[in-house]
PDB file of N, CA and C in Angstrom:
ATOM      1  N   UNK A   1     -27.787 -32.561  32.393  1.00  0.00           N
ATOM      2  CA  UNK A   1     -29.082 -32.697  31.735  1.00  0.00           C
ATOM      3  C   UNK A   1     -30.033 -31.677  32.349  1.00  0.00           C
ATOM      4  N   UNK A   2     -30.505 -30.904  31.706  1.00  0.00           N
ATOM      5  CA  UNK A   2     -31.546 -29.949  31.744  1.00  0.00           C
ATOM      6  C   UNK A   2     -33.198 -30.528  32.567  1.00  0.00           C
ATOM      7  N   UNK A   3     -33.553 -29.798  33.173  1.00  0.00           N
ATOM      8  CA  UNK A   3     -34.980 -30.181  33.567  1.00  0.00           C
ATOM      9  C   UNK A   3     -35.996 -30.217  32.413  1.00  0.00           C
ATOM     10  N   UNK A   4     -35.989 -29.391  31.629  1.00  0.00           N
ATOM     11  CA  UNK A   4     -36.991 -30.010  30.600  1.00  0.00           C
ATOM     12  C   UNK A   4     -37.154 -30.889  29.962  1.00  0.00           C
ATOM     13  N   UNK A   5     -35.774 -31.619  29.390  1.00  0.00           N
ATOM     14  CA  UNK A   5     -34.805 -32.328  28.499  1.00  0.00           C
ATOM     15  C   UNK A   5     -35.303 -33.212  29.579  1.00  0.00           C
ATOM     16  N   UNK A   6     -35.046 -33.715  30.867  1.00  0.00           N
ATOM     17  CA  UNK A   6     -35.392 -35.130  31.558  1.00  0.00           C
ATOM     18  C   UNK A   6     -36.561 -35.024  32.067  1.00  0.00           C
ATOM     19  N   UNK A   7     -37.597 -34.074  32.381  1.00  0.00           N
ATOM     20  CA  UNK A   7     -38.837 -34.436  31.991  1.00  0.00           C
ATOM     21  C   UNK A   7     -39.660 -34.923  30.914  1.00  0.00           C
ATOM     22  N   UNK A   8     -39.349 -34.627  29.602  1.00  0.00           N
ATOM     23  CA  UNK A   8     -39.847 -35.174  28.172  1.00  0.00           C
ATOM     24  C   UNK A   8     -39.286 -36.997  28.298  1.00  0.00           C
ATOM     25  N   UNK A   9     -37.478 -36.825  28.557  1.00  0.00           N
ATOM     26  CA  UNK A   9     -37.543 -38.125  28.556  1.00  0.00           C
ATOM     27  C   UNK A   9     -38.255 -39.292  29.620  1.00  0.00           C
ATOM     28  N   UNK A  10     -38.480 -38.383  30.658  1.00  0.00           N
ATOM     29  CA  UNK A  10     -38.921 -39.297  31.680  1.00  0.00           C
ATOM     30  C   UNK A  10     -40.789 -39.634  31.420  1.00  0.00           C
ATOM     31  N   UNK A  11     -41.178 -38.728  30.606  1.00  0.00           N
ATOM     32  CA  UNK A  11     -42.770 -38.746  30.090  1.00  0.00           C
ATOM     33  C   UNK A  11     -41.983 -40.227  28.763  1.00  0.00           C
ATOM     34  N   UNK A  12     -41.165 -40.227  28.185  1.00  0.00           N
ATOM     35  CA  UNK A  12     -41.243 -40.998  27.352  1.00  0.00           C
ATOM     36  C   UNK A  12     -41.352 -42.527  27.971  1.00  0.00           C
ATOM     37  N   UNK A  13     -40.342 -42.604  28.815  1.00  0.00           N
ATOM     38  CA  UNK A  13     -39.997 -43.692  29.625  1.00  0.00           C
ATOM     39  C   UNK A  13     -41.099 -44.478  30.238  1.00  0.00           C
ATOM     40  N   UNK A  14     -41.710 -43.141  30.370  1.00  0.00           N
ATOM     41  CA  UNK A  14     -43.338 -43.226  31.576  1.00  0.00           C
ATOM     42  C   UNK A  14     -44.120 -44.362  30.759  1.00  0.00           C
ATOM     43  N   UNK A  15     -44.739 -43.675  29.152  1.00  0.00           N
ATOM     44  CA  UNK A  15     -45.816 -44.072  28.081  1.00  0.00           C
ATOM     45  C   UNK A  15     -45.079 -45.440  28.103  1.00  0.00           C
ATOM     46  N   UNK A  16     -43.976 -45.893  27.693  1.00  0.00           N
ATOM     47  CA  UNK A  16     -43.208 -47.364  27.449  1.00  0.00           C
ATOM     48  C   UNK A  16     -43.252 -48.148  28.767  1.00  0.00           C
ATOM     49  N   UNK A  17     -43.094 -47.350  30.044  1.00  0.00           N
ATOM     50  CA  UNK A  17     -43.596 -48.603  31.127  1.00  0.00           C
ATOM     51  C   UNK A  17     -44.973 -49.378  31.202  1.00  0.00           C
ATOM     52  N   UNK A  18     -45.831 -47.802  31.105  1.00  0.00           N
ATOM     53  CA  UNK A  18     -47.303 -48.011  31.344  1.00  0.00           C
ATOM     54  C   UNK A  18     -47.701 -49.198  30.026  1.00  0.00           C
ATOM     55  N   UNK A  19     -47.188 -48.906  28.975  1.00  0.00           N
ATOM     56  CA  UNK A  19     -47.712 -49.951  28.245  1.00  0.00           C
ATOM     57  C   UNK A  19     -47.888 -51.086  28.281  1.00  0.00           C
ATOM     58  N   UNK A  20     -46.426 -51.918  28.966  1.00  0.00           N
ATOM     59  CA  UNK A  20     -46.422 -52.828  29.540  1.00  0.00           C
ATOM     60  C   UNK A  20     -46.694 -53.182  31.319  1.00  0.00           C
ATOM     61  N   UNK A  21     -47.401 -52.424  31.202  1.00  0.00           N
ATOM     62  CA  UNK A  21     -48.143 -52.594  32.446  1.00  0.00           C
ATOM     63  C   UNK A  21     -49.609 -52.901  31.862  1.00  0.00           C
ATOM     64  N   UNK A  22     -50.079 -52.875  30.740  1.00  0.00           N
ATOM     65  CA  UNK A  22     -51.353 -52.826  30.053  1.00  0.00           C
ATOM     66  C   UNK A  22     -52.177 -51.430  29.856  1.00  0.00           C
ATOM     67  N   UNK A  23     -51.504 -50.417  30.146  1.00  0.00           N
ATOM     68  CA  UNK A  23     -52.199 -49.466  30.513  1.00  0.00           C
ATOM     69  C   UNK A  23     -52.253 -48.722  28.959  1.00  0.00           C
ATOM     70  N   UNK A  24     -53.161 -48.437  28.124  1.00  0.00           N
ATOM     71  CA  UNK A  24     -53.502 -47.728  26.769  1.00  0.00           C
ATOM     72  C   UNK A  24     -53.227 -46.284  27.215  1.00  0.00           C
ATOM     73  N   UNK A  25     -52.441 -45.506  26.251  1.00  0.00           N
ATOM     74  CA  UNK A  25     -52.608 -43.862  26.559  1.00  0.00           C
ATOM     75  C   UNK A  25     -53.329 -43.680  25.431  1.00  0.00           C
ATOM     76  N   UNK A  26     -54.154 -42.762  25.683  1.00  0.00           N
ATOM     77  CA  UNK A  26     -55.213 -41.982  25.074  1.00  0.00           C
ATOM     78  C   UNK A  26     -55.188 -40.718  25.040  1.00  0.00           C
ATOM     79  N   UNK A  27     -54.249 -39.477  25.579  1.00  0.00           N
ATOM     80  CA  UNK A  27     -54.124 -38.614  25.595  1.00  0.00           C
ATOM     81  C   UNK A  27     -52.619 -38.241  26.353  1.00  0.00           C
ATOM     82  N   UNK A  28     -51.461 -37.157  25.666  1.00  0.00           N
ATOM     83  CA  UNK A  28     -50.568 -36.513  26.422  1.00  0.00           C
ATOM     84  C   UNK A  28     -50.797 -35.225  26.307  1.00  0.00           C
ATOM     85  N   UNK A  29     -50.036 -35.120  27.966  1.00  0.00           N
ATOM     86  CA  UNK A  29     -50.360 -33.233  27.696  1.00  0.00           C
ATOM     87  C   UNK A  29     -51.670 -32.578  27.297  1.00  0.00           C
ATOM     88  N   UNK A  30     -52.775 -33.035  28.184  1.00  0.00           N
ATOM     89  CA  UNK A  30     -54.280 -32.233  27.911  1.00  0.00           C
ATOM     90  C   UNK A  30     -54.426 -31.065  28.633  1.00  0.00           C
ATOM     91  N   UNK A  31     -54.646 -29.929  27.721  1.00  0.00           N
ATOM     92  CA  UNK A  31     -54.679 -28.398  28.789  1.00  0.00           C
ATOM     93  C   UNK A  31     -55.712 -28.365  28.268  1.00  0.00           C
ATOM     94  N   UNK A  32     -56.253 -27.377  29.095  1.00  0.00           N
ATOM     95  CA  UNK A  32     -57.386 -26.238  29.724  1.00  0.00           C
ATOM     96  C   UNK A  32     -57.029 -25.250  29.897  1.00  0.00           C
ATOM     97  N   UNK A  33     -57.718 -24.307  30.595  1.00  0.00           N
ATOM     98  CA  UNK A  33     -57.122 -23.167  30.984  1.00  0.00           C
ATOM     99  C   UNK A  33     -57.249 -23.261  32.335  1.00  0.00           C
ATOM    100  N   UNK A  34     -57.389 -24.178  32.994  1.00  0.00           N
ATOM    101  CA  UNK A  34     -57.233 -24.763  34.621  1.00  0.00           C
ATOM    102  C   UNK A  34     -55.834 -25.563  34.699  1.00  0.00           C
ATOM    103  N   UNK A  35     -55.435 -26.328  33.818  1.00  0.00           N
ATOM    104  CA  UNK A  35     -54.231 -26.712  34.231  1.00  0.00           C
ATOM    105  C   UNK A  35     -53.583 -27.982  32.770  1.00  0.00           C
ATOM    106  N   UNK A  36     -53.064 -28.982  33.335  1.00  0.00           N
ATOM    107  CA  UNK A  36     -52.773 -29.909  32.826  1.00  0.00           C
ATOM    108  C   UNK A  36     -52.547 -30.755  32.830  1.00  0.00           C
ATOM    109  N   UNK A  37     -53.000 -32.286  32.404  1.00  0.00           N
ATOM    110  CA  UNK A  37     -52.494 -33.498  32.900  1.00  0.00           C
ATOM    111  C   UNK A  37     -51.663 -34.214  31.983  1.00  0.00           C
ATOM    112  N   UNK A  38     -50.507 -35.019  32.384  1.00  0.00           N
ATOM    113  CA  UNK A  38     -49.504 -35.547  31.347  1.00  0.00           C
ATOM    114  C   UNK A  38     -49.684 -36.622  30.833  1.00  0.00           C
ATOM    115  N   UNK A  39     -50.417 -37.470  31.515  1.00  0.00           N
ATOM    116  CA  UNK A  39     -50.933 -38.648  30.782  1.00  0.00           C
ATOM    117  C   UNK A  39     -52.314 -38.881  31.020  1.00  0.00           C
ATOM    118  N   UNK A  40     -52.991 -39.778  30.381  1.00  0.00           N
ATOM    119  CA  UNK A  40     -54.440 -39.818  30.411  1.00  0.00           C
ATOM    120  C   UNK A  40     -54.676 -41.360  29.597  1.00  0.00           C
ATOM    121  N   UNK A  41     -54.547 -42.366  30.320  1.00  0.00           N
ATOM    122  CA  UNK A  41     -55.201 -43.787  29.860  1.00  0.00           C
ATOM    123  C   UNK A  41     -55.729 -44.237  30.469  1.00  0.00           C
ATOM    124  N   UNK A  42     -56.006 -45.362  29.746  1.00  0.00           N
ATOM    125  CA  UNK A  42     -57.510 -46.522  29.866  1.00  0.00           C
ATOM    126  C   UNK A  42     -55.976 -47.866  30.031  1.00  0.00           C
ATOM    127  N   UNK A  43     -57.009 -48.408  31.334  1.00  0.00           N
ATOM    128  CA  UNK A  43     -56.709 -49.793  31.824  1.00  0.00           C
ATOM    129  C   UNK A  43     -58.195 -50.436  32.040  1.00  0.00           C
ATOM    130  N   UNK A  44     -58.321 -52.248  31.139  1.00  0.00           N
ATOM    131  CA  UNK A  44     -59.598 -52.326  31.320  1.00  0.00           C
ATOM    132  C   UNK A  44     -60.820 -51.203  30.806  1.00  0.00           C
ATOM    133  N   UNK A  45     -61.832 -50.927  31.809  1.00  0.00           N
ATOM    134  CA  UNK A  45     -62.871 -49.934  31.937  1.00  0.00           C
ATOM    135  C   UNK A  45     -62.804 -48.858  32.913  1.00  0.00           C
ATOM    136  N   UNK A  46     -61.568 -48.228  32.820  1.00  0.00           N
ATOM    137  CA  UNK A  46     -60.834 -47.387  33.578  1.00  0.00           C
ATOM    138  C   UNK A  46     -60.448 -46.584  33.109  1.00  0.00           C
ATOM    139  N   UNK A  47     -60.402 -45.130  33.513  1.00  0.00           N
ATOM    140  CA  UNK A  47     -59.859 -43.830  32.810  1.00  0.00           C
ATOM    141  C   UNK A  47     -58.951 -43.679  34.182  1.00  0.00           C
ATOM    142  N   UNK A  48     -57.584 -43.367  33.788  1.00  0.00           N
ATOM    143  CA  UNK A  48     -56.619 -42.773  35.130  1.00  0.00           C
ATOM    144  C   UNK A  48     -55.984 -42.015  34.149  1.00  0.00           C
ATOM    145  N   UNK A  49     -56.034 -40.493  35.435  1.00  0.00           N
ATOM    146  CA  UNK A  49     -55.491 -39.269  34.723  1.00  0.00           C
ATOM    147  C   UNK A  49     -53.503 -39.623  35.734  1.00  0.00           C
ATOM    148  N   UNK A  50     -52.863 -39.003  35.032  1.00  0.00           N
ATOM    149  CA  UNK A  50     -51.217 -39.539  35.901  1.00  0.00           C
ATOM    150  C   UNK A  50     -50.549 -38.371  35.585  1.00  0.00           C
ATOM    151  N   UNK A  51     -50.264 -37.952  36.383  1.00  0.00           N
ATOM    152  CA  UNK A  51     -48.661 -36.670  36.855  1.00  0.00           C
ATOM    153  C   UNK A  51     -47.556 -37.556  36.813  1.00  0.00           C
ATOM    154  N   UNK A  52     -46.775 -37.630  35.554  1.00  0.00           N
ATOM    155  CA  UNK A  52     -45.504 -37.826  35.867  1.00  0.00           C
ATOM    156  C   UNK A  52     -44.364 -36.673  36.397  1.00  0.00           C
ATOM    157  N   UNK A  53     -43.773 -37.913  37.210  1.00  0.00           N
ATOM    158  CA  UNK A  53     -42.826 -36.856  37.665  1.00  0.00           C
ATOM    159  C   UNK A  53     -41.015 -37.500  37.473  1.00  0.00           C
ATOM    160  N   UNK A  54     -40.268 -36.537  37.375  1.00  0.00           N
ATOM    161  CA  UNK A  54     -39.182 -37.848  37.126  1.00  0.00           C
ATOM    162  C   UNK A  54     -37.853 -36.639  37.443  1.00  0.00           C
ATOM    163  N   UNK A  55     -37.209 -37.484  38.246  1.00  0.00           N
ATOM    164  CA  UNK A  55     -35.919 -36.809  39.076  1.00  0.00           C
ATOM    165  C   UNK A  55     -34.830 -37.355  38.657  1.00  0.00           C
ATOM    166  N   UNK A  56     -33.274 -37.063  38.928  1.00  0.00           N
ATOM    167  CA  UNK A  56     -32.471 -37.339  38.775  1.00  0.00           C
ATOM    168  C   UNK A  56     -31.273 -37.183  39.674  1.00  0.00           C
ATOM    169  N   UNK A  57     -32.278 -37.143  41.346  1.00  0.00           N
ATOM    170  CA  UNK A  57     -31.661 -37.131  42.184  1.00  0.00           C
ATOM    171  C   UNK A  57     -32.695 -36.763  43.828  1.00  0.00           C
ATOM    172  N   UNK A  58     -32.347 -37.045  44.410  1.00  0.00           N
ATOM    173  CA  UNK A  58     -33.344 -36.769  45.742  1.00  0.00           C
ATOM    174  C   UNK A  58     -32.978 -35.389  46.344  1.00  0.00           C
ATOM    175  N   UNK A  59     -32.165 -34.762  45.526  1.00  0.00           N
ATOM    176  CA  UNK A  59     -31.570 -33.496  46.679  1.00  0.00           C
ATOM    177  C   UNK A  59     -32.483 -32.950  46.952  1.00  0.00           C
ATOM    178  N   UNK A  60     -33.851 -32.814  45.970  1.00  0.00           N
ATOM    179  CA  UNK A  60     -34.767 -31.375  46.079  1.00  0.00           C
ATOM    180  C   UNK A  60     -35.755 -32.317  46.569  1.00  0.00           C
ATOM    181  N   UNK A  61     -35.730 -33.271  47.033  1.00  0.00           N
ATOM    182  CA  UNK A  61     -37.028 -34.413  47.362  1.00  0.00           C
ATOM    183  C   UNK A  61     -37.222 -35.756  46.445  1.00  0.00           C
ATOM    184  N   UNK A  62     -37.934 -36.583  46.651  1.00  0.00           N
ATOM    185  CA  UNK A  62     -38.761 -37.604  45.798  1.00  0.00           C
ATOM    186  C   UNK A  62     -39.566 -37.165  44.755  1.00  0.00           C
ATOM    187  N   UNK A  63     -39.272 -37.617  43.477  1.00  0.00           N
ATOM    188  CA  UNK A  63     -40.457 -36.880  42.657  1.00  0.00           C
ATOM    189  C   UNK A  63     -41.896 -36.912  43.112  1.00  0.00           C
ATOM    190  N   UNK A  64     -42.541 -37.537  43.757  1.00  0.00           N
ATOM    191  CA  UNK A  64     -43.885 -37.543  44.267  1.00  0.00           C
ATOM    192  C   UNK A  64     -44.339 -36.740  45.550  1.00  0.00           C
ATOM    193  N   UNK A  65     -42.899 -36.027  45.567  1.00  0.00           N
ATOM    194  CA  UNK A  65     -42.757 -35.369  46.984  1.00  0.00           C
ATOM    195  C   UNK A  65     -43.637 -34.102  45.948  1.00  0.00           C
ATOM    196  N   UNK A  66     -43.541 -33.543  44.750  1.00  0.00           N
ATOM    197  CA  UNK A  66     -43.549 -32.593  43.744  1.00  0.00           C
ATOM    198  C   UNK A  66     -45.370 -32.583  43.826  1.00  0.00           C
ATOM    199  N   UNK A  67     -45.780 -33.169  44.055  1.00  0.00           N
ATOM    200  CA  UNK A  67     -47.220 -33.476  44.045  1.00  0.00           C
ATOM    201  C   UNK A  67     -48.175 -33.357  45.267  1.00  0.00           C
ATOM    202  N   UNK A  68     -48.847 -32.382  45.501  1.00  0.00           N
ATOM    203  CA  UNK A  68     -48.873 -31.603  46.359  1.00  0.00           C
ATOM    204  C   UNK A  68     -50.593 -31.476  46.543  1.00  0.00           C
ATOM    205  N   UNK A  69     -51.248 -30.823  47.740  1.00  0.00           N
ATOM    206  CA  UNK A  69     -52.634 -31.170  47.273  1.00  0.00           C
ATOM    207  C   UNK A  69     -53.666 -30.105  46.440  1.00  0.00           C
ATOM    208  N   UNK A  70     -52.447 -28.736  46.058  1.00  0.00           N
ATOM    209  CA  UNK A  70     -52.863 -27.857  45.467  1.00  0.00           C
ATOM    210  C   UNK A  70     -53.140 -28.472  43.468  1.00  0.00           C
ATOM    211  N   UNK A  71     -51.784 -28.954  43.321  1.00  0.00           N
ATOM    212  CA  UNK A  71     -51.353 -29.565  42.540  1.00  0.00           C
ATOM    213  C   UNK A  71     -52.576 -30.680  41.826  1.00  0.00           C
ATOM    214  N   UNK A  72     -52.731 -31.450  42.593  1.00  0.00           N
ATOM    215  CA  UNK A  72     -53.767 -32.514  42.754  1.00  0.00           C
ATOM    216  C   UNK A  72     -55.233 -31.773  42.698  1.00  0.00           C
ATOM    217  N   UNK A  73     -55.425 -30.953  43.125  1.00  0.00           N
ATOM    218  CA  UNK A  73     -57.022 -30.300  42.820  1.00  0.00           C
ATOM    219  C   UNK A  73     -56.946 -30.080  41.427  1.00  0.00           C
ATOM    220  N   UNK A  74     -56.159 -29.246  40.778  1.00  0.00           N
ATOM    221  CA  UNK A  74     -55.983 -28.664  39.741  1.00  0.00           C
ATOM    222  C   UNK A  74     -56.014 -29.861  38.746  1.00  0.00           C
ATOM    223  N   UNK A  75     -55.238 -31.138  39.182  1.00  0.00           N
ATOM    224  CA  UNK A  75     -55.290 -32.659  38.365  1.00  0.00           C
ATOM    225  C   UNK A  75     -57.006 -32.815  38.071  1.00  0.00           C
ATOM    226  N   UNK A  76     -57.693 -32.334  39.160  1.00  0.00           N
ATOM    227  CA  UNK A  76     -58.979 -33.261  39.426  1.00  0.00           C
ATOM    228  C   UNK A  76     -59.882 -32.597  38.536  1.00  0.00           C
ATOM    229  N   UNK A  77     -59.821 -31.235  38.886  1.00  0.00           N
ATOM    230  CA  UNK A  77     -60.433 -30.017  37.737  1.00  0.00           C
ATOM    231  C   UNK A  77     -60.102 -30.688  36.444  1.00  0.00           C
ATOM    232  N   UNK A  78     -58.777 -30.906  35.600  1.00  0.00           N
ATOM    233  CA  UNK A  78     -58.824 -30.739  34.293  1.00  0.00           C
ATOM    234  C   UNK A  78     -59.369 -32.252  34.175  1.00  0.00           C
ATOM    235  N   UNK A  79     -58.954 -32.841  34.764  1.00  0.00           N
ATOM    236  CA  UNK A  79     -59.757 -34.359  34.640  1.00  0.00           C
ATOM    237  C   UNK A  79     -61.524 -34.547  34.733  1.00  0.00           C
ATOM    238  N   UNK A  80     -61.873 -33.427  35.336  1.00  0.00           N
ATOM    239  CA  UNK A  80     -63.367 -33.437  35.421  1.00  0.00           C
ATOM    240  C   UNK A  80     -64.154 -33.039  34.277  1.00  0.00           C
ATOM    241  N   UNK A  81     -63.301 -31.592  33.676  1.00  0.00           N
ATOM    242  CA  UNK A  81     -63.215 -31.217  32.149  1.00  0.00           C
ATOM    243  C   UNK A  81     -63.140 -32.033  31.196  1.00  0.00           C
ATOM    244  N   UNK A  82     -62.097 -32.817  31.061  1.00  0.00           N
ATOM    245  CA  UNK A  82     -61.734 -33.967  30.170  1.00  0.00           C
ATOM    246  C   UNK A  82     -63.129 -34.969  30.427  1.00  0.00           C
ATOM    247  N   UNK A  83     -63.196 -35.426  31.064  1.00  0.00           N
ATOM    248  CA  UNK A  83     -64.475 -36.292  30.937  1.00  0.00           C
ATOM    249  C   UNK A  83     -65.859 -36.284  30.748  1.00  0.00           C
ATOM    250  N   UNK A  84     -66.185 -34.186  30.767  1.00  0.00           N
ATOM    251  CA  UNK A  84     -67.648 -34.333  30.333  1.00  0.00           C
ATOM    252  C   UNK A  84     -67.414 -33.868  29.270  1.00  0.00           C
ATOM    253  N   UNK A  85     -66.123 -33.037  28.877  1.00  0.00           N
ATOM    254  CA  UNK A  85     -66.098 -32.576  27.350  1.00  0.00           C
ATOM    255  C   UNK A  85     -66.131 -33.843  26.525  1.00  0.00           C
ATOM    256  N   UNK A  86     -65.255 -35.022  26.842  1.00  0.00           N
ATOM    257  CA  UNK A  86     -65.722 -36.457  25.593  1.00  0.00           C
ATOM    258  C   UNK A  86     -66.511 -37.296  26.158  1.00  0.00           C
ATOM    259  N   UNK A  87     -67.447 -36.616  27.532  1.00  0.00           N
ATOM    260  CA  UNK A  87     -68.791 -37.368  27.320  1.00  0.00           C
ATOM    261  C   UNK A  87     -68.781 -38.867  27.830  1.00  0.00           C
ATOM    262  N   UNK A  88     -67.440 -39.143  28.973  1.00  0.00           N
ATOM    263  CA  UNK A  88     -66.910 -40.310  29.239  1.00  0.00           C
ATOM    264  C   UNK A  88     -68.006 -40.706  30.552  1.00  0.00           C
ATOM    265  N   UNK A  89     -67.796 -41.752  30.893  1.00  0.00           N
ATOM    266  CA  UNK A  89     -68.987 -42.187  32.468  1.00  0.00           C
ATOM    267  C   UNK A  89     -68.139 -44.142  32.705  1.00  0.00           C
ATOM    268  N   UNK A  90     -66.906 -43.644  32.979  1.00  0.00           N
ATOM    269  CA  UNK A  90     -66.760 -44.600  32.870  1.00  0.00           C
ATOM    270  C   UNK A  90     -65.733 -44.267  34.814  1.00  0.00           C
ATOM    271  N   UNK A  91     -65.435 -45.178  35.539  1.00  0.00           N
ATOM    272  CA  UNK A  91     -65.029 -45.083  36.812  1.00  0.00           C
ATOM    273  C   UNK A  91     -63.482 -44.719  36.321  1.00  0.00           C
ATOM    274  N   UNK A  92     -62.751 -43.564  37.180  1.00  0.00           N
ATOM    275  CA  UNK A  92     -61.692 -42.907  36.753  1.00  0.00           C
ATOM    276  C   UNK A  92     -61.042 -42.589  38.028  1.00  0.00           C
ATOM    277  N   UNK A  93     -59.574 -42.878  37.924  1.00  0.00           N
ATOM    278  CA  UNK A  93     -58.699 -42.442  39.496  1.00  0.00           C
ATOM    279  C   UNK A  93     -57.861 -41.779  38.970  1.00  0.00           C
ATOM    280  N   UNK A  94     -56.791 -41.398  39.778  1.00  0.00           N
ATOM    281  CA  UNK A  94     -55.614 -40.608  39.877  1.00  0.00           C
ATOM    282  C   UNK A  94     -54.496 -41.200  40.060  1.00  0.00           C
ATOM    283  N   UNK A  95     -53.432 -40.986  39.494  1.00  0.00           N
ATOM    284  CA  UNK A  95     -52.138 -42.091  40.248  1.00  0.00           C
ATOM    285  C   UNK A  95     -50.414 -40.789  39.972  1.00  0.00           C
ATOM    286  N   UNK A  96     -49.862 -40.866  40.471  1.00  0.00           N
ATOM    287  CA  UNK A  96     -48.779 -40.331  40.104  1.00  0.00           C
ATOM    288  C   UNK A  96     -47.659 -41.187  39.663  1.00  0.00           C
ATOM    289  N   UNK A  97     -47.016 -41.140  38.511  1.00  0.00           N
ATOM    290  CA  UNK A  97     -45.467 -42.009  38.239  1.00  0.00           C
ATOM    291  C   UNK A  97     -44.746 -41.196  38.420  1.00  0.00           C
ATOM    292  N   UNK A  98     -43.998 -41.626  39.831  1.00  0.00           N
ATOM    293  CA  UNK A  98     -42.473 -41.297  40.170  1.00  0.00           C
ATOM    294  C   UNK A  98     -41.643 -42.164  39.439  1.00  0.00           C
ATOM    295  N   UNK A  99     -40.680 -41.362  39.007  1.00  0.00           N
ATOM    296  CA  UNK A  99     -39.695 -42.130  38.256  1.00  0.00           C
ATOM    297  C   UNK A  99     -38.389 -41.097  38.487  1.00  0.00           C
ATOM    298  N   UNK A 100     -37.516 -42.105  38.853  1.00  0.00           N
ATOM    299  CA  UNK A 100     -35.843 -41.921  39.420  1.00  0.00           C
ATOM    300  C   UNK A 100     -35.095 -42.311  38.202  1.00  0.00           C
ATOM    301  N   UNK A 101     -34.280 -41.552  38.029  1.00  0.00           N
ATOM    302  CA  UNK A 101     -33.212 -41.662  36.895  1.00  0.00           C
ATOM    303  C   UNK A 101     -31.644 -41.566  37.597  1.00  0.00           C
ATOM    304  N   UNK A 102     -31.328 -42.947  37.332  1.00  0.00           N
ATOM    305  CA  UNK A 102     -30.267 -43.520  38.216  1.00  0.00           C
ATOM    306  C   UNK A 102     -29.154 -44.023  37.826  1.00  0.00           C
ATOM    307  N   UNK A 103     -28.145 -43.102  36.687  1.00  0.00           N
ATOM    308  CA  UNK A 103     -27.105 -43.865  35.674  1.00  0.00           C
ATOM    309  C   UNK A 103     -27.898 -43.783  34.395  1.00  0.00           C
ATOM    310  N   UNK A 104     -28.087 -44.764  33.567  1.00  0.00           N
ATOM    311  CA  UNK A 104     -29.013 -45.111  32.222  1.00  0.00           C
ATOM    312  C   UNK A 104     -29.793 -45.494  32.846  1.00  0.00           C
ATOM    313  N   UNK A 105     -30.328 -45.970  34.485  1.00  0.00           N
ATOM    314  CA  UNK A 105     -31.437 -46.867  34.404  1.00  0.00           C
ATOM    315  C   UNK A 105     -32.578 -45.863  34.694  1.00  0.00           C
ATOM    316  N   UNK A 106     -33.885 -46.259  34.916  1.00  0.00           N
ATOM    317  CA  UNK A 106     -34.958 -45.465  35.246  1.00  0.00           C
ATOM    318  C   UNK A 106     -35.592 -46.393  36.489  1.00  0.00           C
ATOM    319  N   UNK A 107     -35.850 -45.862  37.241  1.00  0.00           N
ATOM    320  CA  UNK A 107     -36.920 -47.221  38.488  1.00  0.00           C
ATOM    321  C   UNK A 107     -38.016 -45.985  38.396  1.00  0.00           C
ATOM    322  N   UNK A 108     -39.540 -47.041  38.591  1.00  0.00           N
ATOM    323  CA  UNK A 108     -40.529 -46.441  38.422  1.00  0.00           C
ATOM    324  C   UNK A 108     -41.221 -46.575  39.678  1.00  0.00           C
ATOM    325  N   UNK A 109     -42.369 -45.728  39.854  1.00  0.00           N
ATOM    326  CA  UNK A 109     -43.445 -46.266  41.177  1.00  0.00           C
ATOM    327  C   UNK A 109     -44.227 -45.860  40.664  1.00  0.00           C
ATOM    328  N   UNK A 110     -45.567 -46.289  40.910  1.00  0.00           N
ATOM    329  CA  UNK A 110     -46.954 -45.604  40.372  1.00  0.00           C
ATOM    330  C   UNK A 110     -47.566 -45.719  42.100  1.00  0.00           C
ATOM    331  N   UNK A 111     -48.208 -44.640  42.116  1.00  0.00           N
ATOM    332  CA  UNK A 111     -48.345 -44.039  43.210  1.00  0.00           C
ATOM    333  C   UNK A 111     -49.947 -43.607  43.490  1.00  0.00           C
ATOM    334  N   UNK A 112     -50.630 -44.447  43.824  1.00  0.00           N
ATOM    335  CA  UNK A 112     -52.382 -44.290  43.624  1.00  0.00           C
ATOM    336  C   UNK A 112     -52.791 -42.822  45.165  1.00  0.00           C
ATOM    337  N   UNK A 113     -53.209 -42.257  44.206  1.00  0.00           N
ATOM    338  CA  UNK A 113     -53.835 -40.725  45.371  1.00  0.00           C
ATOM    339  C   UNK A 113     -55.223 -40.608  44.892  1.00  0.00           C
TER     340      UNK A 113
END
């Protein structure tokens, strides 16, 4: 399996956990010309911007190992964008979903930074 091919599926996997976690997506894949964030929902009165990340093995690290604090500025930038361009004022965090792909199964972590 290709890295692109199990990143898309692991963004799919991601939107179907978070849902049942309660979490609404409201946006995938929002660019700028600063960067990009892969998910973007509302929990409650909450905006959380989320880096998924999703592996299919630890050789090269933990997917959250992938998330870095260069990485994470660049999250904070397009997220800062995103919220005065639609004018939002509502309290907003950051979280990363690591997600391991393990056989057919997927195990998830959400990872608050």
């Amino acid at each position: 399996m290709n890295n692109i091919y199990l990143g898309k599926l692991g963004e799919e996997k991601a939107i179907e956990f978070l849902k049942k976690k309660g979490y609404k997506i409201i946006e995938r894949n929002y660019r700028t010309k600063r960067g990009e964030i892969d998910l973007i929902a509302k929990k409650k009165r909450e905006i959380i911007f989320i880096e998924v990340k999703t592996r299919s093995s630890d050789k090269f690290g933990l997917p959250e190992e992938a998330v870095n604090k260069r990485k994470l500025k660049k999250i904070e930038q397009v997220a800062l964008t995103y919220l005065d361009s639609k004018k939002i004022n509502l309290p907003f965090r950051f979280e990363v979903l690591s997600i391991m792909k393990v056989g057919n199964d997927f195990k998830f972590q959400i990872i608050n930074v």
